[in-house]
Protein backbone atom coordinates (compact mmCIF):
# COMPACT_ATOMS: atom_id res chain seq x y z
CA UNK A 1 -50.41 56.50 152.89
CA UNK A 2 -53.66 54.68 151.82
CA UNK A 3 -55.68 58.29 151.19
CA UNK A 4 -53.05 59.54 148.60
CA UNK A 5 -54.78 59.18 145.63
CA UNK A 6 -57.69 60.96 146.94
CA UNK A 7 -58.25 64.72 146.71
CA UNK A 8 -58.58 67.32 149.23
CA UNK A 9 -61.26 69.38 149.16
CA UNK A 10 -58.84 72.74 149.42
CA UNK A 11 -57.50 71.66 146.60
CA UNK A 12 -60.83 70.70 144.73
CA UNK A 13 -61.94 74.48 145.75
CA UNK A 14 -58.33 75.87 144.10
CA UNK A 15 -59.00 74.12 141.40
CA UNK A 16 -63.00 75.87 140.71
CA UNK A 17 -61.46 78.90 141.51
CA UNK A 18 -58.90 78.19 138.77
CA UNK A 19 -61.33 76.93 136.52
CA UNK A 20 -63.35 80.25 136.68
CA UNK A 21 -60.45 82.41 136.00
CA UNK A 22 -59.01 80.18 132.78
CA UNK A 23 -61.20 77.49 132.09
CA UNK A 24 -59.16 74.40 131.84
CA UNK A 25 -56.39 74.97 134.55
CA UNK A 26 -57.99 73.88 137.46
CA UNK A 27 -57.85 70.54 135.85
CA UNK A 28 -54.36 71.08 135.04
CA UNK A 29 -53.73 71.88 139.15
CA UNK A 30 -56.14 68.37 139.84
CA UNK A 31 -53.77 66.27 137.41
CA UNK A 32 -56.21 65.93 135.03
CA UNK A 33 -53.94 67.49 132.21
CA UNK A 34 -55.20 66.21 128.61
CA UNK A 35 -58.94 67.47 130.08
CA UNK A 36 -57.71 70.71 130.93
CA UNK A 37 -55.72 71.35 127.77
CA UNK A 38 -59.17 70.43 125.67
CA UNK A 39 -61.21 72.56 127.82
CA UNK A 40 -58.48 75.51 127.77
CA UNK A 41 -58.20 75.04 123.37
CA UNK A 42 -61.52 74.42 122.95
CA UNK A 43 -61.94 77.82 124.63
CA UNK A 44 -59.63 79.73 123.26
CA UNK A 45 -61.39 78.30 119.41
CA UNK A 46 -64.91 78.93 121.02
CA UNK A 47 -63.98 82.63 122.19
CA UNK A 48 -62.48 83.59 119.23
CA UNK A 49 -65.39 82.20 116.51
CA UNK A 50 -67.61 83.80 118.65
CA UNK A 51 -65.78 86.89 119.31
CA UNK A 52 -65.90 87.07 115.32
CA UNK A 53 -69.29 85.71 114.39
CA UNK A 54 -71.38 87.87 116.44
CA UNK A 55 -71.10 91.29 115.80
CA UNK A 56 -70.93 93.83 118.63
CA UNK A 57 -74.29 95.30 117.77
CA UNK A 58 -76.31 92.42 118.69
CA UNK A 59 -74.24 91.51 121.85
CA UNK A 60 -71.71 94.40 123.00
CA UNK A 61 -70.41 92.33 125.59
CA UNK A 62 -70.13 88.95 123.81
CA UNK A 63 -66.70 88.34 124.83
CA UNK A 64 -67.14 88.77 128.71
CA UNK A 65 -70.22 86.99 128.53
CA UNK A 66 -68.80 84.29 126.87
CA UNK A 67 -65.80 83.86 129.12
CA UNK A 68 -67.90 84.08 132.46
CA UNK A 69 -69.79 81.53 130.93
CA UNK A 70 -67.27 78.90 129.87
CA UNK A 71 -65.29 79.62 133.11
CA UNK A 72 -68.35 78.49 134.85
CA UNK A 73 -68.76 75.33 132.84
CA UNK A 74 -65.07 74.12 133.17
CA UNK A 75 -65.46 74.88 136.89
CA UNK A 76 -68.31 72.73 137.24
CA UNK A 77 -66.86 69.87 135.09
CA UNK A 78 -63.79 70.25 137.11
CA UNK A 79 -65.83 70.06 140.37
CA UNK A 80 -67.83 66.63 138.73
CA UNK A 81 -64.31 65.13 137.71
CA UNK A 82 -62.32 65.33 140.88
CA UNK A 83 -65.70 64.34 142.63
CA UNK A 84 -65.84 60.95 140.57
CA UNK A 85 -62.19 60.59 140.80
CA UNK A 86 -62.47 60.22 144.62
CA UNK A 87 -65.61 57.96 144.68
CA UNK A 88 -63.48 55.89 142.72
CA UNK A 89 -60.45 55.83 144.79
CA UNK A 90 -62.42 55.28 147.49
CA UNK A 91 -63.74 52.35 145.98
CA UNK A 92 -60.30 51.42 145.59
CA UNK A 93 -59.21 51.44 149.20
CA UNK A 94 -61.97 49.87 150.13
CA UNK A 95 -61.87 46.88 148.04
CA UNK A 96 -58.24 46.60 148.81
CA UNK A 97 -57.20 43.07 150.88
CA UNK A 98 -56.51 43.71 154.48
CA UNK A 99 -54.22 41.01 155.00
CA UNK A 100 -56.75 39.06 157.19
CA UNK A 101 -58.11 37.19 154.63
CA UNK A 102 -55.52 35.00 153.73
C-alpha cells in the first residue's frame, strides 16, 4: 500500500487527545517513542521541581496549572510532528519512480 507510512488524521486526533491527558503518549500511540518518553520525563522532572519550588501560597493550584499546561504543549508538538512526518512521506511517494521512466 503506497499511503502506509502516512498518518490518519483519527489517529493524529487520538494522539492530541492523548497528549493532553499525559503529555508524551500521544507520541508514543504516533510511533514517535524516544519523543514521547522525553516529553513524558521531562514532565514528570518539570512537575515535580515545580510542584516543590513554588510554594502553595503564591500559586494554590500550581500543579493543575502546570499539567494543563504541559499537556497542551506536548499536544501541539505532537500535532506539528505527525504533521511534518506526513509532508515528508508524501514527498516520498511522490518522488518515488513510476516505472515509466525507464
Amino acid at each position: 500500500k503506497m499511503n502506509e507510512n502516512i498518518l490518519s488524521m483519527p489517529r493524529i486526533i487520538a494522539g492530541v487527545i492523548l497528549s493532553l491527558l499525559v503529555a508524551g503518549l500521544g507520541h508514543v500511540l504516533l510511533g514517535f517513542w524516544r519523543r514521547g518518553l522525553a516529553w513524558l520525563a521531562l514532565g514528570v522532572a518539570l512537575g515535580l521541581a515545580f510542584s516543590y519550588f513554588i510554594p502553595e501560597l503564591i500559586l494554590p493550584n500550581r500543579v493543575t496549572l502546570f499539567g494543563i499546561t504541559f499537556g497542551i504543549l506536548a499536544a501541539i508538538d505532537m500535532w506539528r510532528v505527525a504533521e511534518l512526518h506526513n509532508v515528508a512521506a508524501r514527498e516520498r511517494i511522490a518522488n518515488q519512480p513510476t516505472g515509466e521512466e525507464m
